[in-house]
Protein backbone atom coordinates (compact mmCIF):
# COMPACT_ATOMS: atom_id res chain seq x y z
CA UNK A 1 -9.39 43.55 -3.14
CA UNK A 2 -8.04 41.57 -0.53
CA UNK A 3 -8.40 37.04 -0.71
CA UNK A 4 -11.31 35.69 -1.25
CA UNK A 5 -13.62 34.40 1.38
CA UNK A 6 -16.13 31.53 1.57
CA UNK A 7 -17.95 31.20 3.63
CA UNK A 8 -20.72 28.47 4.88
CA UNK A 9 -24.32 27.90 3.88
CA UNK A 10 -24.17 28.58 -0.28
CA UNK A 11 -26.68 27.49 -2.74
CA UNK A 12 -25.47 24.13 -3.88
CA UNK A 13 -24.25 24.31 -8.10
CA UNK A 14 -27.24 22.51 -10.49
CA UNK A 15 -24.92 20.59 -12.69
CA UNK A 16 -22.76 17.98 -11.52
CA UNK A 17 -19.46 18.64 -10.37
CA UNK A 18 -16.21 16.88 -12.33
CA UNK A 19 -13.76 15.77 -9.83
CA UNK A 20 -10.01 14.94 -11.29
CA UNK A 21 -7.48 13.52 -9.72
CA UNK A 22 -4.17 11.79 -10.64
CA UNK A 23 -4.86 8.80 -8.95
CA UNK A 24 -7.61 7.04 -7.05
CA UNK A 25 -8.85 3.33 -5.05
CA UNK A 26 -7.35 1.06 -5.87
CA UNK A 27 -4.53 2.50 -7.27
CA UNK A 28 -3.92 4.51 -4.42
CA UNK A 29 -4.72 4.84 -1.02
CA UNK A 30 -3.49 8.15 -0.31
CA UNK A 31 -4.84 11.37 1.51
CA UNK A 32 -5.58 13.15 -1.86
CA UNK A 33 -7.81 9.84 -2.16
CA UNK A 34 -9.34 10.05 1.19
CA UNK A 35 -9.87 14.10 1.04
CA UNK A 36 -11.77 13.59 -2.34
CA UNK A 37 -14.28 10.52 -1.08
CA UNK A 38 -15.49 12.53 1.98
CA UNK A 39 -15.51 15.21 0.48
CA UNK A 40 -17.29 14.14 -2.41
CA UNK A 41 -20.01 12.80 0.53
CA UNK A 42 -20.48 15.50 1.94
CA UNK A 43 -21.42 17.11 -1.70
CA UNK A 44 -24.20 14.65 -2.03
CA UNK A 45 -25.47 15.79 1.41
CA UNK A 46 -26.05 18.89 -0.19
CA UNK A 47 -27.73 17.86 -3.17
CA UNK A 48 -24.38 18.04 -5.41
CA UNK A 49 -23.54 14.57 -7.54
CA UNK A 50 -19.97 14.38 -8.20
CA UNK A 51 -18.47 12.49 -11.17
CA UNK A 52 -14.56 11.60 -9.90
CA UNK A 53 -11.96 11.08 -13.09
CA UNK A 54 -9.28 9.11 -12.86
CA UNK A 55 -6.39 7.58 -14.21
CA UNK A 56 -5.65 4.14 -13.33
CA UNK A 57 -3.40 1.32 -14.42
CA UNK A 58 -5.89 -1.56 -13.70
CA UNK A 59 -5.94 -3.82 -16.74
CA UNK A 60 -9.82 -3.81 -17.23
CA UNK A 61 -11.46 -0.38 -15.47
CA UNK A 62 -13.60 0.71 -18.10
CA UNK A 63 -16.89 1.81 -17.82
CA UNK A 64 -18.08 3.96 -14.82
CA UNK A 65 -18.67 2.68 -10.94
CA UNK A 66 -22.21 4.07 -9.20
CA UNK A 67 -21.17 5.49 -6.06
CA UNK A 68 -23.60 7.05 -2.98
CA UNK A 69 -21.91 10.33 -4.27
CA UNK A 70 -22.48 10.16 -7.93
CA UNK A 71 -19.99 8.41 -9.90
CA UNK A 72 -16.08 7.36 -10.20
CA UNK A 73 -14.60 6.62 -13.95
CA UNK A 74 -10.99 5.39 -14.48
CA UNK A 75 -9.23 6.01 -17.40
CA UNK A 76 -6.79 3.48 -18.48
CA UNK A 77 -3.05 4.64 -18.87
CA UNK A 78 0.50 2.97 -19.19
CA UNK A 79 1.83 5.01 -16.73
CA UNK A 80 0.26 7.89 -14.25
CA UNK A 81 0.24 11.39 -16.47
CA UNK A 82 2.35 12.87 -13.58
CA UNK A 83 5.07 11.28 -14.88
CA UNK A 84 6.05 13.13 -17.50
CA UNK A 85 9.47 12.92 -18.85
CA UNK A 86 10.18 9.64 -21.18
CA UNK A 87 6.47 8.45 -20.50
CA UNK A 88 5.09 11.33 -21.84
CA UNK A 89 3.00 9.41 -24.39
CA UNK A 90 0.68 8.41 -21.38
CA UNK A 91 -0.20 12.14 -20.39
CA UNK A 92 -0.95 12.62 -23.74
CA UNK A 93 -3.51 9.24 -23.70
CA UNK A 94 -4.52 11.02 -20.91
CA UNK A 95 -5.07 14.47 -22.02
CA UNK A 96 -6.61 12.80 -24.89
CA UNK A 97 -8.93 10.35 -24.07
CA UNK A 98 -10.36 13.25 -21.50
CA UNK A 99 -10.73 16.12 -23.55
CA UNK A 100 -12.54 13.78 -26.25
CA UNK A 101 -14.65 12.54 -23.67
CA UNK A 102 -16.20 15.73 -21.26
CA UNK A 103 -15.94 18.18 -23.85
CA UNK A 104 -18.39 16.05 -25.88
CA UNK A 105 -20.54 15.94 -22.18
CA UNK A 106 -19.55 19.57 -21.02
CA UNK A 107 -23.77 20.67 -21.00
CA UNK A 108 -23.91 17.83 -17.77
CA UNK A 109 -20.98 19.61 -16.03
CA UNK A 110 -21.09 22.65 -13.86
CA UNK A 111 -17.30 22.83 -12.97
CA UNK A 112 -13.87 21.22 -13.16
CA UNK A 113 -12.48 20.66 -9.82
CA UNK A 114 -8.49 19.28 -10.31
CA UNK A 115 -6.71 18.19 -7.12
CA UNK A 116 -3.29 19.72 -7.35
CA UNK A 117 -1.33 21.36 -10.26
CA UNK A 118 0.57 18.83 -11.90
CA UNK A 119 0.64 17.38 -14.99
CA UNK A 120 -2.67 15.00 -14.89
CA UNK A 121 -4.83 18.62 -14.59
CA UNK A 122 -3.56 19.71 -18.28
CA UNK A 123 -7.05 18.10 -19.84
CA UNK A 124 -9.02 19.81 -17.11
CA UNK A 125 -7.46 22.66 -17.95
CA UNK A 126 -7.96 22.24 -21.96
CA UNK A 127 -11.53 21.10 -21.09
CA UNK A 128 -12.44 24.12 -18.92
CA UNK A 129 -11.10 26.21 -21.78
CA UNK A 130 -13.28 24.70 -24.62
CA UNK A 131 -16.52 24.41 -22.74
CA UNK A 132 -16.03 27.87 -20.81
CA UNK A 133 -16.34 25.92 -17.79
CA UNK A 134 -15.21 27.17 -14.20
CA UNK A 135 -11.56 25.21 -13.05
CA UNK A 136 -10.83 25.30 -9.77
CA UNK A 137 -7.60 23.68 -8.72
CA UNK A 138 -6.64 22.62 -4.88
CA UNK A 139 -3.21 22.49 -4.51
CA UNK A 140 -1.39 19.64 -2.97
CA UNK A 141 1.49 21.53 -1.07
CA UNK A 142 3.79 24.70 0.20
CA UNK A 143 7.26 25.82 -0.47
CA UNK A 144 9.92 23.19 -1.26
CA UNK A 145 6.94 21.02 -2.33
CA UNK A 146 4.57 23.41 -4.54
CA UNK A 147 2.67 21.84 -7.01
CA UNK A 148 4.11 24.34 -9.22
CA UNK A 149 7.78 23.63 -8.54
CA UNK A 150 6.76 20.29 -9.37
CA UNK A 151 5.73 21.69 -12.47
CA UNK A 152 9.37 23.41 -13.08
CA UNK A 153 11.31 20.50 -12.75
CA UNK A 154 10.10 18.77 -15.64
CA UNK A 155 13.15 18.61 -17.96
CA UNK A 156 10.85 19.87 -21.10
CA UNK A 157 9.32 23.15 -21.99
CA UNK A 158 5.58 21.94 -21.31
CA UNK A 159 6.16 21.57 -17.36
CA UNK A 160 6.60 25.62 -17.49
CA UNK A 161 4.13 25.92 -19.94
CA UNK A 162 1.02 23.94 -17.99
CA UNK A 163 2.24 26.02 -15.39
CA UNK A 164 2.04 29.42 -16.93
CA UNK A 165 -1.48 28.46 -18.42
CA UNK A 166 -3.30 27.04 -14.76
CA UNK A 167 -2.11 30.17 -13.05
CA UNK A 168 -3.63 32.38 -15.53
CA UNK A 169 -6.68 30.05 -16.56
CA UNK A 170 -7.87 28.77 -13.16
CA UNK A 171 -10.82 30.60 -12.12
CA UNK A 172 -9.97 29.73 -8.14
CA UNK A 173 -7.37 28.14 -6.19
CA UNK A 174 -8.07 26.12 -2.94
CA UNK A 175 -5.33 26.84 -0.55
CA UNK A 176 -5.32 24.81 2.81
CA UNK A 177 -2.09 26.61 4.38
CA UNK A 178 -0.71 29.78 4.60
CA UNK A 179 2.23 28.56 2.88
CA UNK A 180 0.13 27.93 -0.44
CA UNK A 181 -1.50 31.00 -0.10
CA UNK A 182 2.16 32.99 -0.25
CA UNK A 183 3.48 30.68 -2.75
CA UNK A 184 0.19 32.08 -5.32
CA UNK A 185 1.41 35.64 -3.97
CA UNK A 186 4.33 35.12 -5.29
CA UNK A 187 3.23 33.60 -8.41
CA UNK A 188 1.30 36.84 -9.00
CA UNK A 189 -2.41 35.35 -8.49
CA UNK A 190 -4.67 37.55 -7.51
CA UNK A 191 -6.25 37.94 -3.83
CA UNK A 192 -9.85 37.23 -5.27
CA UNK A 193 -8.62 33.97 -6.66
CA UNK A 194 -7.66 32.62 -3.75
CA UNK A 195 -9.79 30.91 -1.41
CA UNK A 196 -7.71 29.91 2.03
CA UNK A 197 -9.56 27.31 3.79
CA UNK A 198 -8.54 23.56 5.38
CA UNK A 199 -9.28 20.14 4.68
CA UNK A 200 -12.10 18.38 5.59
CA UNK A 201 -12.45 15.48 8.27
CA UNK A 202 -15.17 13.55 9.19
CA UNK A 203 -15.72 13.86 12.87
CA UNK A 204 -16.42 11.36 15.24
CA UNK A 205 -19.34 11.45 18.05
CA UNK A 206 -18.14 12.90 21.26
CA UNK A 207 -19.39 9.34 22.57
CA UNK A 208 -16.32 7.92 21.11
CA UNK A 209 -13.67 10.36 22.58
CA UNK A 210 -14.91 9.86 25.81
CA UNK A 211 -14.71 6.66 25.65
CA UNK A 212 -11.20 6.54 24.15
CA UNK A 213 -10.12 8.71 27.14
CA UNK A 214 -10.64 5.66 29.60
CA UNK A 215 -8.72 3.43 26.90
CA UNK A 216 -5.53 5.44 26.79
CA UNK A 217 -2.64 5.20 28.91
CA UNK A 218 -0.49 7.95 27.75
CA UNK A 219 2.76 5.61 26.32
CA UNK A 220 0.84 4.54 22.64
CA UNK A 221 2.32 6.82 19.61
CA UNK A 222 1.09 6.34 16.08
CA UNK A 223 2.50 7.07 12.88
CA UNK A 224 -0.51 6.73 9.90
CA UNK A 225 -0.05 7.20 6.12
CA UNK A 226 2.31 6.17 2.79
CA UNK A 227 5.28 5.16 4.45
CA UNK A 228 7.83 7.07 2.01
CA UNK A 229 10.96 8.81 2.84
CA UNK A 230 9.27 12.23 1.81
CA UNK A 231 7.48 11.62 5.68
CA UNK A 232 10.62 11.34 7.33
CA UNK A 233 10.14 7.79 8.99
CA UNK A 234 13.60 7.43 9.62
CA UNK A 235 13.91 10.16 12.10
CA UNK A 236 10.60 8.55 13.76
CA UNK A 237 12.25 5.35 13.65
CA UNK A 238 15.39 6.61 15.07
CA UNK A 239 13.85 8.86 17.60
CA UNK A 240 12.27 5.97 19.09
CA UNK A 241 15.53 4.23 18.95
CA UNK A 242 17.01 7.16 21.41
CA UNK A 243 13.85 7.52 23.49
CA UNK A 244 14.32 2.93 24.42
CA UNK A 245 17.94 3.66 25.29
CA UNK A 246 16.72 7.03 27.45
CA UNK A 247 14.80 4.49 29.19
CA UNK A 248 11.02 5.91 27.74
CA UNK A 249 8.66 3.40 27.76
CA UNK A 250 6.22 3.49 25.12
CA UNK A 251 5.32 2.04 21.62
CA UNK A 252 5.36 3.75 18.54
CA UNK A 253 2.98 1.76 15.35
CA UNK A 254 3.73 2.94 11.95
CA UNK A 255 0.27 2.27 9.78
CA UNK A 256 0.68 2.38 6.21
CA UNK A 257 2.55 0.72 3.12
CA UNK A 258 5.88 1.99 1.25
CA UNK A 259 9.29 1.28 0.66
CA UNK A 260 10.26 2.69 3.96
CA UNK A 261 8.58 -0.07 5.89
CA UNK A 262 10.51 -2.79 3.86
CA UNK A 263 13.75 -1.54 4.82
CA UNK A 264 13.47 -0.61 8.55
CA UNK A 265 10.90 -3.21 9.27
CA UNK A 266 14.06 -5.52 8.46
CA UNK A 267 16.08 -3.32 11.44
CA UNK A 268 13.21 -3.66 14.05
CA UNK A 269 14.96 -6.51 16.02
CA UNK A 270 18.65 -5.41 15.32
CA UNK A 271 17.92 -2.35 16.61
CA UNK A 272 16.17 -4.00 19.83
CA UNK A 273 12.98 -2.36 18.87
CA UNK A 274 11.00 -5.49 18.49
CA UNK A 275 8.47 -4.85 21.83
CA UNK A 276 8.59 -1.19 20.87
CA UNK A 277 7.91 -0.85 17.87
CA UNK A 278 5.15 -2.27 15.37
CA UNK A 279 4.65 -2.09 11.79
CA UNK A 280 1.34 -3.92 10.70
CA UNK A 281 0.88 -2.39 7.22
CA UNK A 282 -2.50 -1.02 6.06
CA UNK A 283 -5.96 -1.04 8.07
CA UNK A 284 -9.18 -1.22 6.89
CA UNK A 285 -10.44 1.41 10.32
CA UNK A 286 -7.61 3.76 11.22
CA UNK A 287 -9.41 5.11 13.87
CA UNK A 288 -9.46 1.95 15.63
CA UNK A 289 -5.97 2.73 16.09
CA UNK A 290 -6.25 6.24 16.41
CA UNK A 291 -8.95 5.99 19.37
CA UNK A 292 -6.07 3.31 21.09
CA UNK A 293 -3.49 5.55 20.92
CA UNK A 294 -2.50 8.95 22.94
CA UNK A 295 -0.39 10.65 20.24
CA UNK A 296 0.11 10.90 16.64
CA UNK A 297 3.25 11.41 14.93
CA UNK A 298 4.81 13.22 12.12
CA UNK A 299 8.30 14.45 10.99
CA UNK A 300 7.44 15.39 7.23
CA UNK A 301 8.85 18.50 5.90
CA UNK A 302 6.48 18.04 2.72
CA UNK A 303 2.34 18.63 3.08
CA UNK A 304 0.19 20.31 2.31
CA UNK A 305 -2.13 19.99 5.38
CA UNK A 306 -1.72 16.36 6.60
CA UNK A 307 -5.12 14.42 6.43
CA UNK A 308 -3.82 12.23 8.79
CA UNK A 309 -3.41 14.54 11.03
CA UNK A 310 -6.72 16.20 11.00
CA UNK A 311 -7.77 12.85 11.14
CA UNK A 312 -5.94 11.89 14.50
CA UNK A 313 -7.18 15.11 15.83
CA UNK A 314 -10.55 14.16 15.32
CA UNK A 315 -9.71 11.51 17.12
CA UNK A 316 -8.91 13.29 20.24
CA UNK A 317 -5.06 11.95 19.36
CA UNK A 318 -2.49 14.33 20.36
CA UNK A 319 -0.37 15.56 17.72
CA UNK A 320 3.81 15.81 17.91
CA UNK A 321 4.14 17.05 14.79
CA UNK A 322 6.72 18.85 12.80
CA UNK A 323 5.59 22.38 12.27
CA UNK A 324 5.57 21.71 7.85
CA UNK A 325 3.23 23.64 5.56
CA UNK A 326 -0.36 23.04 6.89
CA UNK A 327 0.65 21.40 10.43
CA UNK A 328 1.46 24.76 12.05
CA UNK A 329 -1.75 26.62 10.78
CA UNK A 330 -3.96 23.63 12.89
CA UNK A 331 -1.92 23.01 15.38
CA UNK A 332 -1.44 25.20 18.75
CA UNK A 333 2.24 24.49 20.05
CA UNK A 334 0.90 23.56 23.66
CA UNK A 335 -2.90 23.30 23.64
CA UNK A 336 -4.02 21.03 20.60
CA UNK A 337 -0.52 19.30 20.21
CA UNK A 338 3.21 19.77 20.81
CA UNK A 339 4.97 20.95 17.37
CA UNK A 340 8.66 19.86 17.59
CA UNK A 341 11.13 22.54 15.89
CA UNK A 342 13.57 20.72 14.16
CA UNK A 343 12.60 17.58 12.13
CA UNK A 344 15.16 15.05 13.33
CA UNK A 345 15.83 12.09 15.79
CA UNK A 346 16.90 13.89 18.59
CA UNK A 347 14.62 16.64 18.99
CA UNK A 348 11.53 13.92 18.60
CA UNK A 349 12.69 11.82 21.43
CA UNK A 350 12.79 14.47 23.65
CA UNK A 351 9.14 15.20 22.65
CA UNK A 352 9.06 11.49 22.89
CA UNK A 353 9.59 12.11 26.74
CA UNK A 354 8.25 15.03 27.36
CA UNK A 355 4.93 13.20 26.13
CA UNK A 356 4.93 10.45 28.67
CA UNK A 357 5.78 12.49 31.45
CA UNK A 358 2.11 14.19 30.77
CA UNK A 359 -0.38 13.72 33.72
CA UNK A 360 -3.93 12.43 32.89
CA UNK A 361 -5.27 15.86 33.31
CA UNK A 362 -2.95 17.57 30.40
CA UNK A 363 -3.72 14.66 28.15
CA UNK A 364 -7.08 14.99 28.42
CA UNK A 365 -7.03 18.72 28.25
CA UNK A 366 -4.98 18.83 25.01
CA UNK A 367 -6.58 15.96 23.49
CA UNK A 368 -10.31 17.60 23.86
CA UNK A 369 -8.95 20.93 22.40
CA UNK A 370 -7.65 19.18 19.16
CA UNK A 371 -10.89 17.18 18.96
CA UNK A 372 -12.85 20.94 19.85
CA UNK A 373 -10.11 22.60 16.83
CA UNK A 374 -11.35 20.40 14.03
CA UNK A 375 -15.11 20.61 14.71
CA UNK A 376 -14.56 24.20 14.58
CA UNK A 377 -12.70 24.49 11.31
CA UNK A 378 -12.41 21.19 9.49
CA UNK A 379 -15.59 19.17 9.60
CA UNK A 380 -15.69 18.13 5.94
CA UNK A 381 -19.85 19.38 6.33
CA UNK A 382 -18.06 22.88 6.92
CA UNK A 383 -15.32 22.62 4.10
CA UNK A 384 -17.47 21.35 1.78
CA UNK A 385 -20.14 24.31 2.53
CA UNK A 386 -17.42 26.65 1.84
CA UNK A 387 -16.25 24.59 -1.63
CA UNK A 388 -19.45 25.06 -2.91
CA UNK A 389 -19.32 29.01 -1.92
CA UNK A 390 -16.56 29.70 -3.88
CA UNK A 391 -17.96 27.26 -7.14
CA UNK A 392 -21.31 29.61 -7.05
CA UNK A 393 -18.96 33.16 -6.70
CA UNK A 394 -16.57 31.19 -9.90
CA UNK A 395 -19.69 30.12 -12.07
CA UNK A 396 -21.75 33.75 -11.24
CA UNK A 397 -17.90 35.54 -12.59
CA UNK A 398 -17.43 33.39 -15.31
CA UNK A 399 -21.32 33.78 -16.55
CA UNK A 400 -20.60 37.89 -16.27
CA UNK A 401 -17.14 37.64 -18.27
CA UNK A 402 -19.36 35.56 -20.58
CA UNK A 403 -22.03 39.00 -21.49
């Protein structure tokens, strides 16, 4: 049998769906974060309520938050479960407090839906097992950055172990790149457990692209998300560097919070940056920036598929992007971006300058077809059509293996 397909238009699933993820607001601000709100929106739409669990080290989040999409319930912990290692004892809380907790409400629950394979999805996984539940797991990233490899590196038994058991319990994996969907190959998944699909993105009204067209001036870059040194801001920061002494004129903004910004926000002026480039921290409306500026950048070697970048797509933001897991599969070297082949300085300042040497025409052409690209294949109304495809073909095989 070859993968498994979803497509739109399913039967939304009666019971509500459990949503678990390692972290969520206000702990975290991520794209995992972002992915599961609109996502869990877009549910509702449909008639599905969606309970999100959560661990969270805010001194006082007990009890559970009313949401337009159903519900969000932190659990408290020392540390996050991911950890592992010498702060095991808080996976364990965890795994604990969970398991006690929706196995004694499993008749309300339809499925168990775990963003990525790490450690925080063992009570899913023990949950799921208990209650006969369906577990579907969507993994957070490809190749050097697999969930599961994650999983190996643990410096105990049990990272193996939880391994072993979600690739042979999990009724479905979500994979959003092509990577992911080789790296389950490999793992020896089967092709009717795997459901390839992308992220979702809420999609703006054409009103607003148009109207960000007459905005843009083809010199404003963006860089938007955590601002860690797994995305590579160094060689954006020091491709800049090379495109001001190549003479490029433009400005590059770097939205987001993270160690990285505290140390090179520090080298801004030394580096004679300070008119070129910006680094104002978090937003509360990224597409504000997004609709101001004619191309978004990445160098990270580690996604899954970037929400970030769907997002500036959406946008009608042209993408100069390294080609990672997830970035190459959305992203048309030429027509809905420029993918840059080798993830250092000097190869993005030349795509630095090739960029502003774009006439208004190409800009305009590229930046409608990544707009056209993700209402084609990544409106979260679409993804989330497709989710709840592959929860009605899980639940209908788990009720037969049940007879």
């Amino acid at each position: 049998m070859g993968m498994a397909e979803a497509e739109p238009g399913a039967a939304p699933a009666r019971k509500r769906l459990l949503l678990v993820l390692a972290t969520y607001y206000p702990d975290s601000y991520g794209g995992a974060e972002r992915q599961a709100k609109i996502l869990a929106e877009a549910f509702a739409r449909r008639g599905l309520r969606t309970h999100i669990v959560t661990p969270t080290l805010l001194s006082s989040p007990n009890g559970v938050e009313e949401t337009n999409f159903g519900a969000v319930e932190r659990i408290r912990v020392k540390h996050f479960p991911n950890y592992g290692g010498h702060r095991l004892l808080s996976t364990l809380a965890w795994t604990w407090r969970f398991v006690r907790e929706y196995v004694r409400r499993d008749s309300d629950i339809g499925a168990f839906y775990v963003f990525h394979a790490r450690l925080h999805a063992l009570p899913a996984l023990i949950a799921a097992c208990i209650s006969r539940k369906p577990l579907l797991i969507k993994l957070g990233g490809g190749g050097e950055a697999s969930d599961f490899i994650a999983l190996e590196n643990k410096r105990f038994f049990y990272g193996k172990w939880i391994r072993d058991a979600l690739l042979r319990r999990t009724d479905g994996f979500i994979a959003n790149s092509l990577e992911i969907v080789e790296d389950l190959r490999n793992y020896g998944v089967p092709e009717d457990r795997i459901f390839a699909f992308p992220n979702g993105v809420e999609i703006p009204p054409i009103e607003k692209l148009t109207e960000a067209a007459e905005l843009r001036n083809g010199r404003r870059f963006v860089f938007t998300g955590r601002m860690v040194s797994d995305k590579s801001i160094e060689v954006l920061f020091e491709a800049a560097r090379l495109a001001k002494v190549r003479g490029v004129a433009m400005t590059l903004t770097f939205l987001g919070l993270g160690p990285e910004r505290d140390r090179l926000s520090a080298r801004i002026a030394a580096s004679g940056l300070a008119e070129m480039v910006d680094m104002p921290g978090l937003t509360d409306n990224v597409y504000d920036y997004l609709f101001r500026s004619d191309f978004f950048v990445s160098a990270s070697k580690r996604e899954g598929q970037s929400n970030a970048l769907l997002e500036a797509m959406s946008a009608g933001c042209i993408p100069i992007v390294y080609g990672a897991s997830g970035a190459a599969d959305i992203v048309e070297n030429g027509r809905t971006g420029l993918l840059v082949g080798e993830s250092d300085a000097e190869n993005f300042a030349a795509a630095f300058e090739r960029a502003v040497t774009m006439s208004q025409q190409e800009r305009r052409r590229i930046s409608q077809a990544a707009y056209d690209a993700t209402v084609q294949r990544t409106g979260v109304d679409i993804i989330a059509a497709k989710s709840l495809q592959v929860l009605d073909l899980v639940s209908e095989r788990r009720r037969n293996s049940a007879r």
